[in-house]
N, C-alpha and C. Protein backbone atom coordinates (compact mmCIF):
# COMPACT_ATOMS: atom_id res chain seq x y z
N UNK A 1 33.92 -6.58 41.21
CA UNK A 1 35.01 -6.53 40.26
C UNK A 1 34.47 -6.00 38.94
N UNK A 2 35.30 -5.01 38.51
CA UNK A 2 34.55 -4.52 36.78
C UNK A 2 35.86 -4.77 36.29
N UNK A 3 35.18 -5.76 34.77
CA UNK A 3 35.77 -6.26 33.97
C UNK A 3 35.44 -6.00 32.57
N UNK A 4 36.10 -5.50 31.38
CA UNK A 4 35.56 -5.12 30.13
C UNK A 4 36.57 -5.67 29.56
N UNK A 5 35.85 -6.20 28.04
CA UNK A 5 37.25 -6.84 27.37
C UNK A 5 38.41 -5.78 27.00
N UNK A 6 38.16 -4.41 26.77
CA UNK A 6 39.38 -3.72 26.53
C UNK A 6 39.98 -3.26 27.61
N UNK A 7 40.11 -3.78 28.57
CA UNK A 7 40.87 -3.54 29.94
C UNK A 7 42.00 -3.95 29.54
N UNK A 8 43.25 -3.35 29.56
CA UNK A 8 44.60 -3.50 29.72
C UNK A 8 44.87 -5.26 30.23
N UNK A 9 45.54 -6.19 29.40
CA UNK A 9 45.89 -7.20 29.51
C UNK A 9 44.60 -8.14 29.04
N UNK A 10 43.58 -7.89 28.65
CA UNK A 10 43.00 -9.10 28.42
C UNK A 10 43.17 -9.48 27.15
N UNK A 11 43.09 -8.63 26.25
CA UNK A 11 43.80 -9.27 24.89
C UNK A 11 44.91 -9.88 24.82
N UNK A 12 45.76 -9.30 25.79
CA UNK A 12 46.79 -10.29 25.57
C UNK A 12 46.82 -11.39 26.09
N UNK A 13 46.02 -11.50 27.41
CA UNK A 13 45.80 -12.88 28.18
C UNK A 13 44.93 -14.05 27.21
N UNK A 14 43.86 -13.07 26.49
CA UNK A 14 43.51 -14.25 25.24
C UNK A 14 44.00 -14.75 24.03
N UNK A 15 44.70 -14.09 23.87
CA UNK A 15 45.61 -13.90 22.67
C UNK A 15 47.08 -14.77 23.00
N UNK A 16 47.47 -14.90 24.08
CA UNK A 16 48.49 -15.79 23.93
C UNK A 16 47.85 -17.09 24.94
N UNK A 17 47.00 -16.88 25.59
CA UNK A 17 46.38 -18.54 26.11
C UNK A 17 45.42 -19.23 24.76
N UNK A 18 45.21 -18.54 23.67
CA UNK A 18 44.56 -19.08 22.22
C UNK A 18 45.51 -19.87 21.22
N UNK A 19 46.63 -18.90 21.48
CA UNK A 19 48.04 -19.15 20.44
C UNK A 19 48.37 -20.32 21.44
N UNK A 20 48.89 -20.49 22.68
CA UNK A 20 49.33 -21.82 23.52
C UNK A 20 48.17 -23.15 23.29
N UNK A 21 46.88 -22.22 23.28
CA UNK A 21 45.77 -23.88 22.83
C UNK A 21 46.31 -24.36 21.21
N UNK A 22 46.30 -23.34 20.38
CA UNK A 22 46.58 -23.93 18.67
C UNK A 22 47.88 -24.28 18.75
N UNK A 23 49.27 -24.28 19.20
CA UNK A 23 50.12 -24.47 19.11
C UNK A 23 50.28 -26.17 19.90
N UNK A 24 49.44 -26.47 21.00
CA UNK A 24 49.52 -27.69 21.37
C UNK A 24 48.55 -28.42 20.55
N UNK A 25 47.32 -28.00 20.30
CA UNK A 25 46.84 -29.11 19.38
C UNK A 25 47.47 -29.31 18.24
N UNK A 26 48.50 -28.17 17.29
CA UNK A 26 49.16 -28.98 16.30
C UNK A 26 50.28 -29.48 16.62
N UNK A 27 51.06 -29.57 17.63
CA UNK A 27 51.75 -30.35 17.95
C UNK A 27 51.02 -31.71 18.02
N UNK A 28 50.16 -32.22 18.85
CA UNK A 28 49.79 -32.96 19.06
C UNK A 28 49.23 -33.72 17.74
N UNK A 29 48.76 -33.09 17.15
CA UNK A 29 48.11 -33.49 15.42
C UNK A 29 49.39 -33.75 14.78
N UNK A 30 50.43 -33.15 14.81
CA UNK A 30 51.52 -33.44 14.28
C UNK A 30 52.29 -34.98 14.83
N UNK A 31 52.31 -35.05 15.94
CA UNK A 31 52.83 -36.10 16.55
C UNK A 31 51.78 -37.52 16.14
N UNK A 32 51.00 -37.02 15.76
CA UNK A 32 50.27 -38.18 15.20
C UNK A 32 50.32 -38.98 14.30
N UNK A 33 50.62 -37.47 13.50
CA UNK A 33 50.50 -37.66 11.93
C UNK A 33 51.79 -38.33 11.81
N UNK A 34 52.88 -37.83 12.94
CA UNK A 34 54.21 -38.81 12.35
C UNK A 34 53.74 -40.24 12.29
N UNK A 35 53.19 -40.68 13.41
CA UNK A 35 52.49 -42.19 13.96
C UNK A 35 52.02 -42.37 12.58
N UNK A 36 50.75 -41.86 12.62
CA UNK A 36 49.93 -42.83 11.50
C UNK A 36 49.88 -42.89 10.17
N UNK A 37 50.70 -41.44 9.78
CA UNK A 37 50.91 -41.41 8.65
C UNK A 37 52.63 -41.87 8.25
N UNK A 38 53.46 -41.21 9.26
CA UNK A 38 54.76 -41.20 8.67
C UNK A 38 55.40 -42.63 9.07
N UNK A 39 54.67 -43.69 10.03
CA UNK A 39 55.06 -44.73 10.37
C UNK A 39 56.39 -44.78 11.36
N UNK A 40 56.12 -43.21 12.14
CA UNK A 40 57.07 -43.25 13.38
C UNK A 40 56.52 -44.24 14.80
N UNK A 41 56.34 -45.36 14.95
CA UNK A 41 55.79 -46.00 15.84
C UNK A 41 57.17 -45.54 17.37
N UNK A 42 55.98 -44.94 18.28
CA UNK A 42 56.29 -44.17 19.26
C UNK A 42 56.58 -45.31 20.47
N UNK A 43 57.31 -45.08 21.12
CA UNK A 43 58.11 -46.11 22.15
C UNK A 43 57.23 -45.69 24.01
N UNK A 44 57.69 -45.69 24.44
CA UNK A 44 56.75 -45.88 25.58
C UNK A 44 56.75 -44.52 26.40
N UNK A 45 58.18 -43.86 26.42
CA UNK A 45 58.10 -42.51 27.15
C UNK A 45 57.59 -41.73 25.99
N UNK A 46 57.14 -42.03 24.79
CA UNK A 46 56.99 -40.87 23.89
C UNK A 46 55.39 -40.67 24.25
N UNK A 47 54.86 -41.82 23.89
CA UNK A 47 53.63 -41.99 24.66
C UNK A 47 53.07 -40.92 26.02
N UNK A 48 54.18 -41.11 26.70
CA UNK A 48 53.79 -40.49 28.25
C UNK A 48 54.06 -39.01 27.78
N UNK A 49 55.02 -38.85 27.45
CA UNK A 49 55.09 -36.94 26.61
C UNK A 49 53.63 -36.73 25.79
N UNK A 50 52.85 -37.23 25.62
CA UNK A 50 51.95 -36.86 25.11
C UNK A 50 50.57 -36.37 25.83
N UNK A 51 51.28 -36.95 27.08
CA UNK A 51 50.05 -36.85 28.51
C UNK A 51 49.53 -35.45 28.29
N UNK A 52 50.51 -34.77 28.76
CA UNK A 52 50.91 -33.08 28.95
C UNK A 52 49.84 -32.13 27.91
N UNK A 53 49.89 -32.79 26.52
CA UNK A 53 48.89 -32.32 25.37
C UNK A 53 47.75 -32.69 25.38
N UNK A 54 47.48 -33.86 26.01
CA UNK A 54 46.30 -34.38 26.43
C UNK A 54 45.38 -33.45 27.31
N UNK A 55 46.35 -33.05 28.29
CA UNK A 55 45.63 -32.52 29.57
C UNK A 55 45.60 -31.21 29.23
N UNK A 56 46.64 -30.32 29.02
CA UNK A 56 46.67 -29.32 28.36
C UNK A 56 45.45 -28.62 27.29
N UNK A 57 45.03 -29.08 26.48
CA UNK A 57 43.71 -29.03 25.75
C UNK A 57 42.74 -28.31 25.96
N UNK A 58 42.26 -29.68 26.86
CA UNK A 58 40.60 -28.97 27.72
C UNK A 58 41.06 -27.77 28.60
N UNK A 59 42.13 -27.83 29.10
CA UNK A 59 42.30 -26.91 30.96
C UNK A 59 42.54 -25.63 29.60
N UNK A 60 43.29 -25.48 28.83
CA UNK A 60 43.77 -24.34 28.25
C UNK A 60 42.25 -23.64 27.67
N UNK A 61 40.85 -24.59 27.12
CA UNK A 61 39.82 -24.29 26.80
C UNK A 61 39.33 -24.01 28.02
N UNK A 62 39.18 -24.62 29.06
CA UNK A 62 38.56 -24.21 30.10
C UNK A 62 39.21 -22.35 30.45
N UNK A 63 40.71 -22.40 30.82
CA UNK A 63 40.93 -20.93 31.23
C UNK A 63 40.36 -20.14 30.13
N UNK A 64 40.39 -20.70 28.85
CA UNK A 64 40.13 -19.24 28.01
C UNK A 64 38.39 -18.64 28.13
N UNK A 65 37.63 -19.98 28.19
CA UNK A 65 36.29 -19.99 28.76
C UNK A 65 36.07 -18.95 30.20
N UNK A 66 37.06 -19.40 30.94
CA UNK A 66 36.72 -18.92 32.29
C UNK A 66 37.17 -17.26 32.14
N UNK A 67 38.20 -16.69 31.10
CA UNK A 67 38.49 -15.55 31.08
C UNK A 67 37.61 -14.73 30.28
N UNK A 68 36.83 -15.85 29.41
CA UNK A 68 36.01 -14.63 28.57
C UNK A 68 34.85 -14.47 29.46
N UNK A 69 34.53 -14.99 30.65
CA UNK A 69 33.16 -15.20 31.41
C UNK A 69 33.54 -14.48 32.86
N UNK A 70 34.99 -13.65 32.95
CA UNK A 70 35.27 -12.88 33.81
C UNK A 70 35.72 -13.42 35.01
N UNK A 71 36.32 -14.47 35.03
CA UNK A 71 36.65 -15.56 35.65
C UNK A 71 38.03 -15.44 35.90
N UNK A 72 38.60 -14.22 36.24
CA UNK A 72 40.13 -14.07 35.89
C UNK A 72 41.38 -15.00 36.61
N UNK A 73 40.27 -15.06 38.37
CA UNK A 73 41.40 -15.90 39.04
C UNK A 73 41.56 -17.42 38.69
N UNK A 74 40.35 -18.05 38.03
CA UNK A 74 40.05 -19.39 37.44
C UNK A 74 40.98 -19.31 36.28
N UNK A 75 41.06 -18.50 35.12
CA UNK A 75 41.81 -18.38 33.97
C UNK A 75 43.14 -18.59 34.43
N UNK A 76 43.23 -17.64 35.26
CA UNK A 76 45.35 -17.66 35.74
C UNK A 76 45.33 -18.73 36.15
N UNK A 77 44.42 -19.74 36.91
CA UNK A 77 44.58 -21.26 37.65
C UNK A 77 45.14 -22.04 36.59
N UNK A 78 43.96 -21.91 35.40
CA UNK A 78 44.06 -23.41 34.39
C UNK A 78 45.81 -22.75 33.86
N UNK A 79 45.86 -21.26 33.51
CA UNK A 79 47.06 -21.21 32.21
C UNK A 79 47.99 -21.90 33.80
N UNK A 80 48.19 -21.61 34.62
CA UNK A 80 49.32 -22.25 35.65
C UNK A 80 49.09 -23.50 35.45
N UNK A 81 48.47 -24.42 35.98
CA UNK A 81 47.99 -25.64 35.63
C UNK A 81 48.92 -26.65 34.47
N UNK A 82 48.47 -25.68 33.13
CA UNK A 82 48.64 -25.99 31.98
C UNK A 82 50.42 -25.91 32.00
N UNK A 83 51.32 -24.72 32.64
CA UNK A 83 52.37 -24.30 33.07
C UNK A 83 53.26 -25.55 33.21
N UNK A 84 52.94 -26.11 34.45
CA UNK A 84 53.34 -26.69 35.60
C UNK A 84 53.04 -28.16 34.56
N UNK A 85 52.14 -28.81 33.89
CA UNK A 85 52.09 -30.00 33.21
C UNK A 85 53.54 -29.86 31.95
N UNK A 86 53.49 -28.64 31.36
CA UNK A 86 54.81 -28.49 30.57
C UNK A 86 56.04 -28.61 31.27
N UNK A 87 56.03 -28.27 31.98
CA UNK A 87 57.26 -28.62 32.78
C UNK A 87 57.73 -29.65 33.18
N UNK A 88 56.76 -30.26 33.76
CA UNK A 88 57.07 -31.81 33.85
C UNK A 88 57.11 -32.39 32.85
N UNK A 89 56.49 -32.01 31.75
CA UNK A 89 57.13 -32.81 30.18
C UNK A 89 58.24 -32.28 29.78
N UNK A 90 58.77 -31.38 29.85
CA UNK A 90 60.05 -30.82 29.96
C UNK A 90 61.30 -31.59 30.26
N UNK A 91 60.83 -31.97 31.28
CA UNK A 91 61.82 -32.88 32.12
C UNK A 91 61.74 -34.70 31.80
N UNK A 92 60.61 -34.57 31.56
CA UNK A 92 60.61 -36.12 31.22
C UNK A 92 61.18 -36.34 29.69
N UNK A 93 61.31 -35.49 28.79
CA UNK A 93 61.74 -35.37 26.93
C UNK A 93 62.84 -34.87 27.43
N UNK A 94 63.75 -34.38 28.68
CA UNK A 94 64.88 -34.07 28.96
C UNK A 94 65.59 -35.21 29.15
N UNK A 95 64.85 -36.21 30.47
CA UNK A 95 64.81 -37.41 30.23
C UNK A 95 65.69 -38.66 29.05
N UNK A 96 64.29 -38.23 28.18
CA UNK A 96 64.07 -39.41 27.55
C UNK A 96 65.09 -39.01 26.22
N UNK A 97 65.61 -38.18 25.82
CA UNK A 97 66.53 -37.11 24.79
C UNK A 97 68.18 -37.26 25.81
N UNK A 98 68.21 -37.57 26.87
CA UNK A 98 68.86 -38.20 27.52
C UNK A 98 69.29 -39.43 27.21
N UNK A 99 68.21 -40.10 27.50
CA UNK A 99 68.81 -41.78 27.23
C UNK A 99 69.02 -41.77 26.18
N UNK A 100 68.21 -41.14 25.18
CA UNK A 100 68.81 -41.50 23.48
C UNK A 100 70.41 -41.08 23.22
N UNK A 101 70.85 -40.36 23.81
CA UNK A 101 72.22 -39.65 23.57
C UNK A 101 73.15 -40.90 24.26
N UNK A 102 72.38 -41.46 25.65
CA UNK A 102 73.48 -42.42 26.13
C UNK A 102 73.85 -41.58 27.33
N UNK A 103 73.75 -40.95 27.67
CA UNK A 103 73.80 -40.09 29.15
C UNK A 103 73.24 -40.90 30.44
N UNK A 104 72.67 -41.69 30.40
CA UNK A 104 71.91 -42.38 31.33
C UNK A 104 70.88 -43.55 30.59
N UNK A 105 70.90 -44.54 31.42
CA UNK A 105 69.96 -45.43 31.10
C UNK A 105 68.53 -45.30 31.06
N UNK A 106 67.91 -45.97 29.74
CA UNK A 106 66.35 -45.51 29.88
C UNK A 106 65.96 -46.46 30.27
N UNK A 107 64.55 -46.54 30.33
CA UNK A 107 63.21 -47.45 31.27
C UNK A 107 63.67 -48.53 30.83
N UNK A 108 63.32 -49.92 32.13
CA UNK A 108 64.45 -51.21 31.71
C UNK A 108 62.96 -51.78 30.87
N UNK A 109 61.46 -51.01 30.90
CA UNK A 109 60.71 -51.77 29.96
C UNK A 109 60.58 -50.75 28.50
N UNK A 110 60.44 -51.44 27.75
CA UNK A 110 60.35 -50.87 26.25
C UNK A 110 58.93 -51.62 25.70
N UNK A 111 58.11 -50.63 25.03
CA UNK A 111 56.88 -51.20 24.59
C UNK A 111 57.22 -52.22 23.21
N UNK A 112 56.25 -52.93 23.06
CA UNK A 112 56.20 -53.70 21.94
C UNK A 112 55.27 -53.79 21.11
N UNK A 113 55.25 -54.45 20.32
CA UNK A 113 53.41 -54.25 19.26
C UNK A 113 52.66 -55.99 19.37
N UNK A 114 52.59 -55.96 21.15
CA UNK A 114 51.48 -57.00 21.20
C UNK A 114 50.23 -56.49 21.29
N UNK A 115 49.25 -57.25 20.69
CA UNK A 115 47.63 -56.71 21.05
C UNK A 115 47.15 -58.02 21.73
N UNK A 116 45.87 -57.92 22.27
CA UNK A 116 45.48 -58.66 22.52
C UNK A 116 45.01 -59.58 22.01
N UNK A 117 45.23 -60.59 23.08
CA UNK A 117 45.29 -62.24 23.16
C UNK A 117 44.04 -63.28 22.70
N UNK A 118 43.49 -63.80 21.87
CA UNK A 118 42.37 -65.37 21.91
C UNK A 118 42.95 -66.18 22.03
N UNK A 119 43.96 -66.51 21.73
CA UNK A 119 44.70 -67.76 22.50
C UNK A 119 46.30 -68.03 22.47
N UNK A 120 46.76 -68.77 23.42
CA UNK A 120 47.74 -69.34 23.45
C UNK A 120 48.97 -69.20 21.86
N UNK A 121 48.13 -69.69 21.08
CA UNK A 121 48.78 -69.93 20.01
C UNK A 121 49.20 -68.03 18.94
N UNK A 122 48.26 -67.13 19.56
CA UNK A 122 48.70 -65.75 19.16
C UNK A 122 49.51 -65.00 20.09
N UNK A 123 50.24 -65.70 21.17
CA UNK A 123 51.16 -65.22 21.79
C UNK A 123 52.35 -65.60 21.09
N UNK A 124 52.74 -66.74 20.83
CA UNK A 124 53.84 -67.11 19.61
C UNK A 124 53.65 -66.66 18.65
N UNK A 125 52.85 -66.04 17.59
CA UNK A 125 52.95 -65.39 16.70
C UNK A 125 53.54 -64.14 16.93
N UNK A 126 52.66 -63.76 17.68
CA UNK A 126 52.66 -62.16 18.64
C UNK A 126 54.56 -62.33 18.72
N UNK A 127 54.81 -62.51 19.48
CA UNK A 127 55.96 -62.97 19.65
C UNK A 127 57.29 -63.12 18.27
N UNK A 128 56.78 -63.56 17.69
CA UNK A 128 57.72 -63.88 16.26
C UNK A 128 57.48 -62.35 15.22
N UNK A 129 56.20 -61.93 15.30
CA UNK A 129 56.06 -60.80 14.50
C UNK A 129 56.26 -59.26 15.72
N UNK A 130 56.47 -59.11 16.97
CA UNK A 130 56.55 -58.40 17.82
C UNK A 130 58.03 -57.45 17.90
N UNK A 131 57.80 -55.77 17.17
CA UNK A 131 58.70 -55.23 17.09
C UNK A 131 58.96 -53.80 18.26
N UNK A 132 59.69 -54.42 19.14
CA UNK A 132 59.90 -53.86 20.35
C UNK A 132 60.58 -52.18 19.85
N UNK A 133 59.85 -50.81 20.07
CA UNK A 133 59.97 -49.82 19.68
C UNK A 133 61.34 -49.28 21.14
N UNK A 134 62.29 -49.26 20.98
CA UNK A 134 63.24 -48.82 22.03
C UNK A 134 63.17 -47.10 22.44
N UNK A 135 63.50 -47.09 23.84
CA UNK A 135 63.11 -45.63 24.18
C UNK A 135 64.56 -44.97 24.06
N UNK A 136 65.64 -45.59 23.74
CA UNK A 136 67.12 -45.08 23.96
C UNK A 136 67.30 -44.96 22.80
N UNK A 137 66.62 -45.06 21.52
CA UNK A 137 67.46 -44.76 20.50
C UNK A 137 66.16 -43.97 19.71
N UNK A 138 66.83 -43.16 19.07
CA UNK A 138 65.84 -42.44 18.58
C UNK A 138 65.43 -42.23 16.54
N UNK A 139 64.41 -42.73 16.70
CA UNK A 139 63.59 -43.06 15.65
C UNK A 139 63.82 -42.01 14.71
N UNK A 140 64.31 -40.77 14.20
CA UNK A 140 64.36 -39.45 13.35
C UNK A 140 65.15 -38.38 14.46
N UNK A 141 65.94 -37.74 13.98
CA UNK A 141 66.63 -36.31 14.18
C UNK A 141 66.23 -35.15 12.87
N UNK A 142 66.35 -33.91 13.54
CA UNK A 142 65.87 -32.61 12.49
C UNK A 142 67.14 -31.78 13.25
N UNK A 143 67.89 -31.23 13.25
CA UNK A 143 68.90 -30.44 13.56
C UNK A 143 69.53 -30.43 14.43
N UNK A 144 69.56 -32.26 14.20
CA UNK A 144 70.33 -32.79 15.76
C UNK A 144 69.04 -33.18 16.63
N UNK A 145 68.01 -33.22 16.95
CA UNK A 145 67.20 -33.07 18.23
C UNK A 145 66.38 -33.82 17.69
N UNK A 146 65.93 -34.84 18.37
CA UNK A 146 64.71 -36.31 17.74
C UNK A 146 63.66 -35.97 18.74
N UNK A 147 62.75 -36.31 18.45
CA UNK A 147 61.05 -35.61 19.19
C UNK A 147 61.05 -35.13 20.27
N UNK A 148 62.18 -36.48 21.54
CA UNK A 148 62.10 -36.49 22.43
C UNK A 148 62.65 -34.96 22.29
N UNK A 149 63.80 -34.50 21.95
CA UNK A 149 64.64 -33.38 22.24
C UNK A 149 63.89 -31.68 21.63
N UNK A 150 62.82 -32.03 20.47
CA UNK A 150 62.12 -31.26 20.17
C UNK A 150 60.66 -31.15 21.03
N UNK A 151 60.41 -32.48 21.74
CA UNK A 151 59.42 -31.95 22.75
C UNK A 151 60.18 -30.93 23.82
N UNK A 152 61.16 -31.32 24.08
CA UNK A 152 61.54 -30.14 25.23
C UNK A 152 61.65 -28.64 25.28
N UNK A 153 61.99 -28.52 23.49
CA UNK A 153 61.93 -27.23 23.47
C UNK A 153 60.64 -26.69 23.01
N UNK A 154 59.76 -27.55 22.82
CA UNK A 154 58.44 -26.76 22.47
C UNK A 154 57.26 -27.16 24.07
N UNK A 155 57.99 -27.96 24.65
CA UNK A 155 56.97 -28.07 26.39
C UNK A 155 57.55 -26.58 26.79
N UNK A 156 59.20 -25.97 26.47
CA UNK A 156 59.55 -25.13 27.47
C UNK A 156 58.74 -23.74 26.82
N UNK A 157 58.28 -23.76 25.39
CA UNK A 157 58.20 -22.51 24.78
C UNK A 157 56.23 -22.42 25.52
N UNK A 158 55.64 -24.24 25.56
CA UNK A 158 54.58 -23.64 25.97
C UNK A 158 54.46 -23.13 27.43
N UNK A 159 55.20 -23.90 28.60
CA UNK A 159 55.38 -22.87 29.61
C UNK A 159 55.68 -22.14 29.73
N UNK A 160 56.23 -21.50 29.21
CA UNK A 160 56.28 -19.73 29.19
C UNK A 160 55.46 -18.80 28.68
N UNK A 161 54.22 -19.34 27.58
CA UNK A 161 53.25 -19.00 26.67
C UNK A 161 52.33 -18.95 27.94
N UNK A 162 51.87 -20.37 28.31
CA UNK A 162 51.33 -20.52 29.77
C UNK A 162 51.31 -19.60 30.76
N UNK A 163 52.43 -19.29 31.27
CA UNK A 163 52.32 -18.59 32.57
C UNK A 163 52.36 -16.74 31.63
N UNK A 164 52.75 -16.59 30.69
CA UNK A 164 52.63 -15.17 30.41
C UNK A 164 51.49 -15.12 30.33
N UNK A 165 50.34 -16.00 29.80
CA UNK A 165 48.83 -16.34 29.47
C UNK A 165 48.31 -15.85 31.19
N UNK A 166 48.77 -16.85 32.12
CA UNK A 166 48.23 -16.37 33.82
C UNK A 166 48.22 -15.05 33.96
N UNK A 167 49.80 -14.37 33.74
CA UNK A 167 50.55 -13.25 34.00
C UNK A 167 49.14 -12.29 33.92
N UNK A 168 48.26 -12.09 32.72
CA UNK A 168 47.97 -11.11 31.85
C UNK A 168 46.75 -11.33 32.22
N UNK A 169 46.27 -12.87 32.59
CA UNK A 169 45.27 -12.69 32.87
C UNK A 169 44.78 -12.03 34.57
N UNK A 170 45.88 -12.33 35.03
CA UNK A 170 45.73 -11.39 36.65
C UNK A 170 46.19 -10.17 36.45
N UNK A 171 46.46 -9.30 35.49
CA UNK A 171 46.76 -7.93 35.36
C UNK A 171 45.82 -7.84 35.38
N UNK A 172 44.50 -8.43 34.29
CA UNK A 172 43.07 -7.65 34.09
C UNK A 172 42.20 -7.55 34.92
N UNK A 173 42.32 -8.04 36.60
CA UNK A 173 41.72 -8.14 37.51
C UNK A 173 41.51 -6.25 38.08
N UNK A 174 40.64 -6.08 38.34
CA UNK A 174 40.00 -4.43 39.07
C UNK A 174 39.53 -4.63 40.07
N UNK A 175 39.81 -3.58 41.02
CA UNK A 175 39.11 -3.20 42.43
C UNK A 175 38.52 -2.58 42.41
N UNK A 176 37.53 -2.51 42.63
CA UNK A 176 36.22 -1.44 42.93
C UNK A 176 36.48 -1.04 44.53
């Protein structure tokens, strides 16, 4: 296989699997910053929407690794990979932007702010000071759409970033 970086599609295969890595880590930095700075304490499916950025990360560093090292069918793996995890967050902030509207019932458990236990007697506290974060109602709206509803449209913008990222990186593949 001959591979050169100015082969037709690899700039663009790095160039938008780079833009899909910076665009999820500031999401993800952002979603934080609501947490720890803005005192958005996140409820239990918000939590699990965060999986997706989690995993997303490394695999999106790994394909871009594997494409600059000529690795093209490995690169299209991770940006699919990375694809296919947006999607399912897609659906779960479809979900969960769901129950907040009242369309369907959310998870019959809702997290709370217990930590752990030394005794008996910090479960009744725990308990009296314990502010159960609900997944059906939603903590902030920006133009109508509360995280849950703004994760969906930014999981759907990175699967498509994703798989155009694969797309480009299997154009740059050559036959000798």
């Amino acid at each position: 296989m001959r591979f050169t970086s100015s082969f037709p599609g690899y700039q663009d295969a790095y160039r938008i699997g780079a833009v899909t890595l910076l665009v999820t880590v500031g999401v993800i930095l952002t979603a934080l910053a609501f947490e720890y700075v803005g005192g958005h304490e996140p409820c239990e499916l918000c939590l699990k929407e965060r999986y997706a950025y989690y995993f997303a990360i490394p695999v999106l560093f790994l394909g871009l690794t594997a494409l600059s090292s000529r690795s093209t069918n490995w690169a299209a793996a991770a940006f699919c990979l990375v694809g296919l995890a947006f999607l399912a967050n897609a659906l779960l902030g479809g979900y969960h932007a769901g129950a907040e509207w009242g369309y369907w019932p959310g998870p019959s458990t809702c997290s709370g702010g217990l930590r752990p236990l030394d005794s008996p007697a910090d479960l009744l506290k725990g308990l009296k000071t314990a502010r159960v974060i609900r997944c059906d109602q939603a903590s902030w709206r920006f133009l109508g759409l509360s995280f849950a509803g703004w994760n969906v449209v930014v999981s759907i913008g990175l699967l498509i970033t994703s798989f155009l990222a694969a797309r480009e990186a299997m154009r740059t593949r050559t036959f000798d």
